[in-house]
N, C-alpha and C. Protein backbone atom coordinates (compact mmCIF):
# COMPACT_ATOMS: atom_id res chain seq x y z
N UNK A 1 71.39 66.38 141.52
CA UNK A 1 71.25 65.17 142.33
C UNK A 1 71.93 63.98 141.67
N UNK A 2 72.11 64.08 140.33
CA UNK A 2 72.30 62.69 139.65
C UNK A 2 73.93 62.67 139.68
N UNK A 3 74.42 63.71 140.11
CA UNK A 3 76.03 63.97 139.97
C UNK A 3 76.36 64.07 141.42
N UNK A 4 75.88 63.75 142.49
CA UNK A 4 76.24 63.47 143.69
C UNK A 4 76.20 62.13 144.27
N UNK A 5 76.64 61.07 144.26
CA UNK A 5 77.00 59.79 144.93
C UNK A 5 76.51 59.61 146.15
N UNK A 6 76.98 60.86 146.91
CA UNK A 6 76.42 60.61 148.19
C UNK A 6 75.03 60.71 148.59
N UNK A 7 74.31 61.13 147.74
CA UNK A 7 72.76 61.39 148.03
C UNK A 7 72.61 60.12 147.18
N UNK A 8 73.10 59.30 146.80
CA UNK A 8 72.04 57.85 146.24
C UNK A 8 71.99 56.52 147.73
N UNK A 9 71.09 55.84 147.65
CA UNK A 9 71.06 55.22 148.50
C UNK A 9 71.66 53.80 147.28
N UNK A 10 72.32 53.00 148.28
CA UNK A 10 73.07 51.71 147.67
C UNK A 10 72.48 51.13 147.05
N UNK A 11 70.62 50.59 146.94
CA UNK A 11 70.19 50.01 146.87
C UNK A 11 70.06 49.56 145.03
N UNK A 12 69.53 51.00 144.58
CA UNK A 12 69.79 51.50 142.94
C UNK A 12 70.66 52.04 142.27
N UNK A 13 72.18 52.34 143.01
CA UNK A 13 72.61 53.21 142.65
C UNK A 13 74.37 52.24 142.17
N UNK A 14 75.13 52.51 141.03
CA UNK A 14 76.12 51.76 141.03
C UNK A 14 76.98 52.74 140.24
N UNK A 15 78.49 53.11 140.49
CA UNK A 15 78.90 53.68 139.58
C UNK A 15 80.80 53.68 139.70
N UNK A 16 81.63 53.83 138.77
CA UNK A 16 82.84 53.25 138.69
C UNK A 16 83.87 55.00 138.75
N UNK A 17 84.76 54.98 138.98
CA UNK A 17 85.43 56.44 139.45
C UNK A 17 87.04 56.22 138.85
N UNK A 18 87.42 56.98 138.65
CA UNK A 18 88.76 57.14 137.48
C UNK A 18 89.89 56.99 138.63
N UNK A 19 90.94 56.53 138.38
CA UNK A 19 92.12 55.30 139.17
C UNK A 19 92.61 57.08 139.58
N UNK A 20 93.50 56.82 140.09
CA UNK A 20 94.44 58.25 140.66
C UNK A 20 95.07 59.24 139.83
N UNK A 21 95.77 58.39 138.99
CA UNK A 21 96.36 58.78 137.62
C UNK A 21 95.70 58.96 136.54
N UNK A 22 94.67 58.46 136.41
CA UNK A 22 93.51 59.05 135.25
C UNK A 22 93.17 60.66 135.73
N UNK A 23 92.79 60.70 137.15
CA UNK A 23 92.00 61.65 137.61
C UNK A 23 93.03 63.20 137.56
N UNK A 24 94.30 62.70 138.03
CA UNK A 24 95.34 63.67 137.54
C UNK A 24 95.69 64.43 135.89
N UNK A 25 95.58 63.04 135.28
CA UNK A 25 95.54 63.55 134.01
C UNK A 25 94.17 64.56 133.50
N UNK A 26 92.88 63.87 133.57
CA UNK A 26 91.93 64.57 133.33
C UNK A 26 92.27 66.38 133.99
N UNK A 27 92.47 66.35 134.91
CA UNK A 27 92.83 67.39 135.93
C UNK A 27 93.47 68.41 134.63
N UNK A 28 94.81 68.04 134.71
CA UNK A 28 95.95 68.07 133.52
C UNK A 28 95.00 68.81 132.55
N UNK A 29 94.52 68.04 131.97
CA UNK A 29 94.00 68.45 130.36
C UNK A 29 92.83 69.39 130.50
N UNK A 30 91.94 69.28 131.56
CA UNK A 30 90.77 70.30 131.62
C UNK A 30 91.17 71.95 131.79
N UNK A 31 92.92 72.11 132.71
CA UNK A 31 93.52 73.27 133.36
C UNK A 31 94.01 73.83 131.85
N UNK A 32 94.42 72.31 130.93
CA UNK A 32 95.37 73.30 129.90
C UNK A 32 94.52 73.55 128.96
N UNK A 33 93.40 73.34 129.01
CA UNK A 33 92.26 73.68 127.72
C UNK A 33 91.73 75.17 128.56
N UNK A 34 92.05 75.31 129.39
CA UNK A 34 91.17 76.77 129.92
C UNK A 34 90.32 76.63 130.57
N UNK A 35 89.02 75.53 130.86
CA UNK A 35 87.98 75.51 131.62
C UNK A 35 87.83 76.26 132.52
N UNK A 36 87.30 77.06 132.85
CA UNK A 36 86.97 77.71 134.32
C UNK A 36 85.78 76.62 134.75
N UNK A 37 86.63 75.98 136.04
CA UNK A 37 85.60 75.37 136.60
C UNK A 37 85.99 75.19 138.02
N UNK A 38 84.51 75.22 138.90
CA UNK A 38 84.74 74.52 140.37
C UNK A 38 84.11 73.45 140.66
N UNK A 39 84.15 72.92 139.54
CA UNK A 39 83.19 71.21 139.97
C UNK A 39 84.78 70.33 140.67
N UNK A 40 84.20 69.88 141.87
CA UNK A 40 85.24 69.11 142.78
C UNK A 40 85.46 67.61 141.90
N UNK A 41 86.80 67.90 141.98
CA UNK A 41 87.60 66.53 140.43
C UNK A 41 87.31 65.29 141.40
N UNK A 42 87.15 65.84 142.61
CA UNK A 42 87.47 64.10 143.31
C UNK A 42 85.84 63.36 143.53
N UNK A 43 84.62 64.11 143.04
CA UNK A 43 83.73 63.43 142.68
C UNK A 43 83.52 62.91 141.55
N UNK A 44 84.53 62.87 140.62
CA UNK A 44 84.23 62.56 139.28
C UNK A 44 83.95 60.96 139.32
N UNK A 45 82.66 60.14 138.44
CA UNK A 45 82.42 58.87 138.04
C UNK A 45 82.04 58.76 137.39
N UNK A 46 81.65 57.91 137.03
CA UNK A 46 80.90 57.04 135.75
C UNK A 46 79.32 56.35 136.37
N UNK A 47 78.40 56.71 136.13
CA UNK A 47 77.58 56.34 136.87
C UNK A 47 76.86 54.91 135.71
N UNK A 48 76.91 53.47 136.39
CA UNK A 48 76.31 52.78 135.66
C UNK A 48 74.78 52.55 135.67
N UNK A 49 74.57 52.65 137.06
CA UNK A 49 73.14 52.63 137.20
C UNK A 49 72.49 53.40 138.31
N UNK A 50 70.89 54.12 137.92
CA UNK A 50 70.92 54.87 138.69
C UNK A 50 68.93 54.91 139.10
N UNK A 51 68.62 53.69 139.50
CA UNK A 51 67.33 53.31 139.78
C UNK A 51 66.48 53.99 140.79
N UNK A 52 65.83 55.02 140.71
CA UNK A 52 64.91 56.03 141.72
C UNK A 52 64.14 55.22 142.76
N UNK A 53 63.80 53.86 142.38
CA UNK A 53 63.05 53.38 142.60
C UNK A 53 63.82 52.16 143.96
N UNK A 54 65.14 52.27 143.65
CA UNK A 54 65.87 51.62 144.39
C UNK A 54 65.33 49.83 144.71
N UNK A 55 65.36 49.43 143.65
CA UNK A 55 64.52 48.35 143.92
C UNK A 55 65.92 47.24 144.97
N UNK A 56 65.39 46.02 145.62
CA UNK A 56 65.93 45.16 146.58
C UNK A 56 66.85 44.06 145.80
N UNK A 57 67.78 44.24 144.52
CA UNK A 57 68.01 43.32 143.93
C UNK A 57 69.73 43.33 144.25
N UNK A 58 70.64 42.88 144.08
CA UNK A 58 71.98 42.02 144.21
C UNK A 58 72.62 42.09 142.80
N UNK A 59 73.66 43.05 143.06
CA UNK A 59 74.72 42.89 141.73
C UNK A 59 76.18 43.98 142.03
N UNK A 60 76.73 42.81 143.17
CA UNK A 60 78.10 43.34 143.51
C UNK A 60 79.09 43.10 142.11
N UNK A 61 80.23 44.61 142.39
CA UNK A 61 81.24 44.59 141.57
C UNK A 61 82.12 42.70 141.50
N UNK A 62 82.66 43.06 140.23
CA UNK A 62 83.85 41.79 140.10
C UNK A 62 85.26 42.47 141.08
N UNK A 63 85.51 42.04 141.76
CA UNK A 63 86.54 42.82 142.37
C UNK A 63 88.11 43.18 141.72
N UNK A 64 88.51 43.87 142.09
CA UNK A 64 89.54 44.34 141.19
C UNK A 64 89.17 44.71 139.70
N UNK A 65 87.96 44.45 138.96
CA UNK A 65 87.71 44.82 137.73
C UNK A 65 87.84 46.36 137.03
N UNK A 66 88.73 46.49 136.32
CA UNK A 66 88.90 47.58 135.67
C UNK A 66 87.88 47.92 134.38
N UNK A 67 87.97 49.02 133.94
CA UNK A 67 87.10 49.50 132.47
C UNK A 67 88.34 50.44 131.93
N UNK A 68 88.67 50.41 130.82
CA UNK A 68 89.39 51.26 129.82
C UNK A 68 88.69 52.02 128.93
N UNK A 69 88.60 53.89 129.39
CA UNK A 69 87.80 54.16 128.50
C UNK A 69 88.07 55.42 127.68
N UNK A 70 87.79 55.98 126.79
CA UNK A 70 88.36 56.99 125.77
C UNK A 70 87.28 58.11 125.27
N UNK A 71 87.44 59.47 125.60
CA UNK A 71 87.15 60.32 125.25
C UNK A 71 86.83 60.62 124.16
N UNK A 72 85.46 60.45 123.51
CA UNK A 72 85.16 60.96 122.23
C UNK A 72 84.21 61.96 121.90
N UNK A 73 84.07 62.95 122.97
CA UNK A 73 83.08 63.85 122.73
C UNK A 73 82.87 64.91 123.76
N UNK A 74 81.95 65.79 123.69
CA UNK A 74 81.55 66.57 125.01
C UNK A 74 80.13 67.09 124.24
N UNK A 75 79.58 67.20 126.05
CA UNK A 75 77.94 67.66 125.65
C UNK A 75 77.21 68.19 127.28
N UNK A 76 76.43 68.90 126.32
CA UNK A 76 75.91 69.35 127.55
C UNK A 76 74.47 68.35 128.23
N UNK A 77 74.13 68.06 129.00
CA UNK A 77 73.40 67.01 129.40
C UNK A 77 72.30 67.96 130.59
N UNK A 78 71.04 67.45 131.13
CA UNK A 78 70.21 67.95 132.13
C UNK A 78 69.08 68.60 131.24
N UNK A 79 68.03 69.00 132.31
CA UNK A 79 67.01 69.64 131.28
C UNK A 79 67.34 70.57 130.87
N UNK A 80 68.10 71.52 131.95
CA UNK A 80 68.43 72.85 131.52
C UNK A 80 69.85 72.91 130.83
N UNK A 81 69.81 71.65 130.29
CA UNK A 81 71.19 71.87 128.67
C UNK A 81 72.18 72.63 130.10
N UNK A 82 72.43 72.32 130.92
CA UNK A 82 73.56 73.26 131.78
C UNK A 82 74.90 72.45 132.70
N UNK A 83 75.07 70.91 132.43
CA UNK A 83 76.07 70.33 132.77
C UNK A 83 76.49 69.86 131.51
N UNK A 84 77.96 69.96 131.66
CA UNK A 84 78.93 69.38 130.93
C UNK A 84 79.41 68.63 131.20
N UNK A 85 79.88 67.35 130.25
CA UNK A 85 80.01 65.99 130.25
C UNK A 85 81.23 65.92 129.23
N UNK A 86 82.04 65.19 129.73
CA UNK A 86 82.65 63.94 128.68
C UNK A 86 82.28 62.88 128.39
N UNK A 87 81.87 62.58 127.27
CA UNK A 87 81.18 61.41 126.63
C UNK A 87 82.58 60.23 126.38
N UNK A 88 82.39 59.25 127.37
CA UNK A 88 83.29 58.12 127.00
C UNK A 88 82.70 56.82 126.29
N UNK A 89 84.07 56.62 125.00
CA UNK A 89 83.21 55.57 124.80
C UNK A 89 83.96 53.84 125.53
N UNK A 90 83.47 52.86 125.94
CA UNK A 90 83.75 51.95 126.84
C UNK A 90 82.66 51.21 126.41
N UNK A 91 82.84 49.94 125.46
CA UNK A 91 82.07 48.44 125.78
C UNK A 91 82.09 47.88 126.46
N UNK A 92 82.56 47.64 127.61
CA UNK A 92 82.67 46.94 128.50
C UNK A 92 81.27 47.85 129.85
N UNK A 93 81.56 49.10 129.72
CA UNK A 93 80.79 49.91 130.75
C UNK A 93 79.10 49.64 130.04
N UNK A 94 79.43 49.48 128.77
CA UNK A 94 78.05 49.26 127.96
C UNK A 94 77.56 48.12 128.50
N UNK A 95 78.40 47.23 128.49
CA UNK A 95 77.90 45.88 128.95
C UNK A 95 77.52 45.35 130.52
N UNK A 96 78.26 46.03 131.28
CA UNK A 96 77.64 46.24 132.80
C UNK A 96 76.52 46.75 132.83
N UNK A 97 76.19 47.85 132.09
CA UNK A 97 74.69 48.63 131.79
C UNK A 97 73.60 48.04 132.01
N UNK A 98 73.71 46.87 130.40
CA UNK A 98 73.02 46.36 129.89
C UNK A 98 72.74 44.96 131.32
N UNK A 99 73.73 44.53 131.58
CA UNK A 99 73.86 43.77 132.65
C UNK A 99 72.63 43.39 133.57
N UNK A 100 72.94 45.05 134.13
CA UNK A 100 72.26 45.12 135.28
C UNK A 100 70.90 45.69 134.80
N UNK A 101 70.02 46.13 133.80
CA UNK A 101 69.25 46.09 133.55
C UNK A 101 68.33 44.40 133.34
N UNK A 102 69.34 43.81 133.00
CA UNK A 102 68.92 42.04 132.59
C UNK A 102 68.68 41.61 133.91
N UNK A 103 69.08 42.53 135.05
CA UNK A 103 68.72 41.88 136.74
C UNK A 103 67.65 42.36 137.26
N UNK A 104 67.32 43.79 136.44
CA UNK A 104 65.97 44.10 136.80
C UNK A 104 66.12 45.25 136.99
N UNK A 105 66.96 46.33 137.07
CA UNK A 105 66.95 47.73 137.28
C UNK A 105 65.99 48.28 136.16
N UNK A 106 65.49 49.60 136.35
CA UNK A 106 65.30 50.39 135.02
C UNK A 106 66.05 51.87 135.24
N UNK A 107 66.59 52.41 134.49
CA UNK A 107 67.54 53.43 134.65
C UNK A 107 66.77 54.38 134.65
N UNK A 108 67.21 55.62 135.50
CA UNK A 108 65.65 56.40 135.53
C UNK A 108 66.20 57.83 134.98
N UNK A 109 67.20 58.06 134.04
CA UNK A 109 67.65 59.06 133.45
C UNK A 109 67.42 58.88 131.88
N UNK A 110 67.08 59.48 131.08
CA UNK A 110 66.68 59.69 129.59
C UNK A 110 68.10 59.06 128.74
N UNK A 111 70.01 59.35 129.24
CA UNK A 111 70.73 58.99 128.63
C UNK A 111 71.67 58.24 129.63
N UNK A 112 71.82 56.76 128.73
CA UNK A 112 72.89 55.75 129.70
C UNK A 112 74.15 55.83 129.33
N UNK A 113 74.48 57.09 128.09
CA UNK A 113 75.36 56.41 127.63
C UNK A 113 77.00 57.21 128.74
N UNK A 114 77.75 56.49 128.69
CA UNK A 114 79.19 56.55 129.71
C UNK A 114 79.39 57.87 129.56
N UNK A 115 79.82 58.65 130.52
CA UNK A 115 79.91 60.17 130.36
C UNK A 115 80.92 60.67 131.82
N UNK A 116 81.45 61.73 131.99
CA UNK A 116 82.19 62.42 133.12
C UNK A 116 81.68 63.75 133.29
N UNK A 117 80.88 63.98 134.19
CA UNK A 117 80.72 65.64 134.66
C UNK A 117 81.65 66.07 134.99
N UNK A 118 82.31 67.67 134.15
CA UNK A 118 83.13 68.36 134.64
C UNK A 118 82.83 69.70 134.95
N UNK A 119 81.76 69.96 134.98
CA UNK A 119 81.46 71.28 134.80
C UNK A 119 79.94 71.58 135.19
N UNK A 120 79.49 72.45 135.98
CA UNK A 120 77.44 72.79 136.66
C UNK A 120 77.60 74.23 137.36
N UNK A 121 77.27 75.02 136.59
CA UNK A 121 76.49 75.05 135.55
C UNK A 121 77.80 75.05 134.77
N UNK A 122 77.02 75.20 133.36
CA UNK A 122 78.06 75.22 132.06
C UNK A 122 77.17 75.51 130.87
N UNK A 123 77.53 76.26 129.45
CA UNK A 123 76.85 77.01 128.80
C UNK A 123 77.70 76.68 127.41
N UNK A 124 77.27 76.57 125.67
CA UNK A 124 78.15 76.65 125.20
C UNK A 124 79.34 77.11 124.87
N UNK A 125 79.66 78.56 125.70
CA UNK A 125 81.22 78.31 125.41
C UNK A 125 82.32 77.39 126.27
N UNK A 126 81.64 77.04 127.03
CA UNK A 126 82.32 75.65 128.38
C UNK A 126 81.92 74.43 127.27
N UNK A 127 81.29 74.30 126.64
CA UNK A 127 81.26 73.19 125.09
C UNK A 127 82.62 73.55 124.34
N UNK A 128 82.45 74.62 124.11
CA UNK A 128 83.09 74.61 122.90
C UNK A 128 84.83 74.81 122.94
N UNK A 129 84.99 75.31 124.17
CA UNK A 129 85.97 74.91 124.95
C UNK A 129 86.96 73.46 124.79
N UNK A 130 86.10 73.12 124.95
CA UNK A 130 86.35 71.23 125.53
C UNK A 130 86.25 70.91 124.35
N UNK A 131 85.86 71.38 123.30
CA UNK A 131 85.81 70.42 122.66
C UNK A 131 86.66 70.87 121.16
N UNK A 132 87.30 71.89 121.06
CA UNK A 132 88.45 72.71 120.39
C UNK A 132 89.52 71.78 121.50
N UNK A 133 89.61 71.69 122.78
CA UNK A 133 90.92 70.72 123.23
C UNK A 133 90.98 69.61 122.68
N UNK A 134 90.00 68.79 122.46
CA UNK A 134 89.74 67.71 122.51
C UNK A 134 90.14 67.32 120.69
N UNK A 135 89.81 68.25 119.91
CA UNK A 135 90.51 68.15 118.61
C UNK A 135 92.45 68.46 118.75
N UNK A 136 92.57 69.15 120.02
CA UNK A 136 94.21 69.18 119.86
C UNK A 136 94.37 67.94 120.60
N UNK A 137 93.58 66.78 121.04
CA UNK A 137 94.38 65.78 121.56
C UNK A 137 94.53 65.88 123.38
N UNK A 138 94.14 67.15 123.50
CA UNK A 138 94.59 66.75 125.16
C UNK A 138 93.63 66.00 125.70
N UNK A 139 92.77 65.35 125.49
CA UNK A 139 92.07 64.15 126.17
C UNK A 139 92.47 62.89 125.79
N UNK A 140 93.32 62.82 125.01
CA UNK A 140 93.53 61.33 123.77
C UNK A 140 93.86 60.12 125.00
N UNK A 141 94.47 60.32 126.30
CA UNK A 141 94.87 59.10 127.11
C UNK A 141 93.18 58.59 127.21
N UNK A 142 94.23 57.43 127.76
CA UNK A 142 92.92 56.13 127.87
C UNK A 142 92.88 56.78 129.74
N UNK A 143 90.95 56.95 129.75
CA UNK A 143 91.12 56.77 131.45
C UNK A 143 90.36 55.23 132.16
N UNK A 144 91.24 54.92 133.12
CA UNK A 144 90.73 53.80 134.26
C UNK A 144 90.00 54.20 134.92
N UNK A 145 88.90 53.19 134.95
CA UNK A 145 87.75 53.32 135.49
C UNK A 145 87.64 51.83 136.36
N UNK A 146 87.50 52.00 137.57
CA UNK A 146 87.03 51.06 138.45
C UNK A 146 86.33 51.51 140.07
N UNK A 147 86.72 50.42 141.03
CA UNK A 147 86.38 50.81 142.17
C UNK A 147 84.37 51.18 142.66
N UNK A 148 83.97 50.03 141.78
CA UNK A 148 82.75 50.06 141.83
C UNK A 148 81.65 50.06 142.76
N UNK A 149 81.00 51.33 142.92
CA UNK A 149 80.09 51.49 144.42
C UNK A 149 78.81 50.33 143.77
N UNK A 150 78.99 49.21 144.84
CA UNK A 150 77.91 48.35 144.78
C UNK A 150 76.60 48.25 145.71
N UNK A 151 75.86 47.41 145.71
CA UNK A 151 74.59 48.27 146.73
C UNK A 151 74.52 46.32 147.54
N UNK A 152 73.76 46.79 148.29
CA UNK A 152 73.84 45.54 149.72
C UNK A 152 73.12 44.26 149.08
N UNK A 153 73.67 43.31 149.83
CA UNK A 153 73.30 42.01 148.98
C UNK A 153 71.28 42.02 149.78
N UNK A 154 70.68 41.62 148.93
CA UNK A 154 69.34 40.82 149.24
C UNK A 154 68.96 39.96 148.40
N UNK A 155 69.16 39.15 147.45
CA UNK A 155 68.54 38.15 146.70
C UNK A 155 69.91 37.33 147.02
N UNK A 156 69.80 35.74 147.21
CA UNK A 156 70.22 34.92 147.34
C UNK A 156 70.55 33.99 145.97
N UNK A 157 71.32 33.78 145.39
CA UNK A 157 71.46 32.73 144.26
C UNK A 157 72.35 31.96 143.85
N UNK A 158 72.33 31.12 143.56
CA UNK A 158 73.60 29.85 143.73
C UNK A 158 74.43 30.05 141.92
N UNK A 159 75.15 29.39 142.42
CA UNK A 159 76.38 30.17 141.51
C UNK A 159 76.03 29.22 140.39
N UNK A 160 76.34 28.04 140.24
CA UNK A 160 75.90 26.93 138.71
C UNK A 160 74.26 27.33 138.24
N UNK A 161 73.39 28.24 139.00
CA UNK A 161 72.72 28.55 138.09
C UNK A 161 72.74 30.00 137.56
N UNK A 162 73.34 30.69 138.05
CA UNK A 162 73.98 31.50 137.21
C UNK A 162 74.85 31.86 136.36
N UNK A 163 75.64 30.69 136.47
CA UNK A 163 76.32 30.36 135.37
C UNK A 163 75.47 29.51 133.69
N UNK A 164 74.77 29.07 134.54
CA UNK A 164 73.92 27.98 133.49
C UNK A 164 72.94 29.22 132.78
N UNK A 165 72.46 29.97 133.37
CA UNK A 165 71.64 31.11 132.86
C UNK A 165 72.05 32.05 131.83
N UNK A 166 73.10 32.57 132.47
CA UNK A 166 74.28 33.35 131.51
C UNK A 166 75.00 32.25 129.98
N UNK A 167 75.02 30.85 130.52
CA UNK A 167 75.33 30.37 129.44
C UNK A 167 74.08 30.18 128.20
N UNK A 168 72.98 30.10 128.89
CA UNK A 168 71.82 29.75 127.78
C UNK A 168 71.31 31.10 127.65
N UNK A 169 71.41 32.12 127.79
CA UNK A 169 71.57 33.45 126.80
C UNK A 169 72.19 33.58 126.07
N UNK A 170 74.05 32.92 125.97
CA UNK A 170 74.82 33.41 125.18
C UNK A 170 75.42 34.27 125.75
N UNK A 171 75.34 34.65 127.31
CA UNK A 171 76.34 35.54 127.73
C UNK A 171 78.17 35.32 127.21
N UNK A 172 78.50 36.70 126.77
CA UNK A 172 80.20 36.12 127.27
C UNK A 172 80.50 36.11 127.93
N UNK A 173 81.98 36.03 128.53
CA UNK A 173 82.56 35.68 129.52
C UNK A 173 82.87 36.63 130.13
N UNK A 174 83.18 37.93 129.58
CA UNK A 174 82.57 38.77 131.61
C UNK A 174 81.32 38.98 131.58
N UNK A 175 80.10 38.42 131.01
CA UNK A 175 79.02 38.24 131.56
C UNK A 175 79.13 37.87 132.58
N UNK A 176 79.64 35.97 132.16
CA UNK A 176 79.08 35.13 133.03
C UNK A 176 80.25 35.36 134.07
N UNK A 177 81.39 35.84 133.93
CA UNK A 177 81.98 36.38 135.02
C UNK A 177 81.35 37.32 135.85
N UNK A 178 80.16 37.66 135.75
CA UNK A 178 79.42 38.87 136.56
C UNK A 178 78.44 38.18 136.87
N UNK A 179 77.75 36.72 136.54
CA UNK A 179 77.18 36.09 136.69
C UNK A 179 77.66 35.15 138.07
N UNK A 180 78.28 34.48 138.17
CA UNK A 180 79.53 33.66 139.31
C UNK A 180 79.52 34.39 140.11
N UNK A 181 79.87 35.84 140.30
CA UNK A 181 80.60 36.60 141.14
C UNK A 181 79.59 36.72 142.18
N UNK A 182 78.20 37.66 141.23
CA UNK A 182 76.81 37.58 142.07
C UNK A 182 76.48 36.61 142.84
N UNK A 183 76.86 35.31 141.83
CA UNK A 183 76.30 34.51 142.68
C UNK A 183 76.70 33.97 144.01
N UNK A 184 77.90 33.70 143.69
CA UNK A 184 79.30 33.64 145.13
C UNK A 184 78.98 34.37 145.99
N UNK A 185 78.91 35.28 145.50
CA UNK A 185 78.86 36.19 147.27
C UNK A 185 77.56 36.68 147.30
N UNK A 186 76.35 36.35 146.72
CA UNK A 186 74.62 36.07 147.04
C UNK A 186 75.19 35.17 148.33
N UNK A 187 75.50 34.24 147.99
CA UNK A 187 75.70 32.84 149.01
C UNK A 187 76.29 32.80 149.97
N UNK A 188 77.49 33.38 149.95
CA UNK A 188 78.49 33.74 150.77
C UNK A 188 77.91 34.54 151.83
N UNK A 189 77.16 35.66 151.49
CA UNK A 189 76.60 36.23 152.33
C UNK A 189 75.17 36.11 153.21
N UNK A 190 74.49 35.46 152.34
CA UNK A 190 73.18 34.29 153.11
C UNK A 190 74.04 33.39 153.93
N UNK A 191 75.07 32.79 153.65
CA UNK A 191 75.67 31.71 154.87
C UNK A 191 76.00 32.57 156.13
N UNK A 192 76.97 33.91 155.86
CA UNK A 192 76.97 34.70 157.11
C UNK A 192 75.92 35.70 157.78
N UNK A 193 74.47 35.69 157.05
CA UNK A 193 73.82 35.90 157.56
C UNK A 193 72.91 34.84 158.70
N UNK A 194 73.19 33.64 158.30
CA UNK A 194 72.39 32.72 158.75
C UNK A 194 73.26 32.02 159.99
N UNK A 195 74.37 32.13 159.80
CA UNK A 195 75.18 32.30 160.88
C UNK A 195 75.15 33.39 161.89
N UNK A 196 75.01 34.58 161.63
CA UNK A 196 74.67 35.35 162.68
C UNK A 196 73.31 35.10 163.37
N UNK A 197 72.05 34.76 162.47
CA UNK A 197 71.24 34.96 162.99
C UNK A 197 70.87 33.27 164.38
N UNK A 198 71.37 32.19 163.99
CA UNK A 198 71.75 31.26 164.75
C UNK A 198 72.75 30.68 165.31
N UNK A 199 73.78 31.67 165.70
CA UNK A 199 74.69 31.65 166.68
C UNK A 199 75.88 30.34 165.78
């Protein structure tokens, strides 16, 4: 369930998907390491957040925002130790995480950290596989990560105090760039709601 997109409802659910040319490459490097696999490449993401609970809160993507991120591992993940993952590492994906937890999500999976399913089921030699490639280098490109599934606006909030908020934390600046953005189009979209609803 946690590796299907389409079964999350918008509300809790947020996650970023590898540019065209990342997804080719990955493609690339999984065929020349040997993998036997039929996990479909064109669901592959990055899942940032993934709230069961789907709570009613507001935290659209920065648009056009990219993530640059790099392959440093593989593991098997689930209870039954039976999906395989690429473990990416990405501060920036860390920091959206952390983000949207500061808005109120709680993540309802045991590990947040950035990862790619390539493989269900999968067993250690589909580990060990991946990860004998991964010492020859065929994962070494950087993959793009964007195109962020965001969930429907419902909280309303004005942009100078989200900026002012983010500044008296100490947010940096794509914080408070994620701070603005929310807030802009919180507003943006209460004005065209309030417009529809009074003509």
């Amino acid at each position: 369930e946690q590796n299907n997109p389409a079964r999350h409802t918008a509300a809790g659910y947020a996650a970023v998907y590898p540019s065209a040319s990342s997804k080719i490459a990955l493609q690339r490097a999984i065929q020349e390491a040997g993998l036997d696999t039929n996990f479909d490449m064109s669901e592959l993401h990055v899942t940032l957040m993934y709230d069961r609970s789907n709570p009613k809160l507001f935290h659209p993507a920065t648009p056009g925002l990219t993530y640059m991120a790099r392959v440093i591992g593989v593991d098997l993940f689930g209870d039954d130790k039976n999906t395989l993952v690429l473990k990416l590492d990405c501060e920036a994906l860390r920091q959206r995480h952390q983000y949207l937890l500061s808005m109120g999500y709680r993540f309802s999976y045991p590990d947040s950290s950035p990862h790619l399913t390539i493989k269900i089921p999968a067993g250690q030699d589909d580990l060990n596989i991946i990860n004998a490639a991964i010492t020859k280098g065929l994962f070494d490109q950087e993959i793009e990560l964007g195109d962020e599934h965001e969930p429907a606006a419902h909280v309303v909030l004005v942009a100078h105090v989200g900026l002012a908020a983010a500044r008296a934390a100490r947010a940096d600046g794509l914080q408070q760039t994620w701070f603005a953005v929310d807030a802009g189009v919180a507003v943006g979209g209460a004005l065209a709601e309030a417009v529809g609803e009074h003509g």
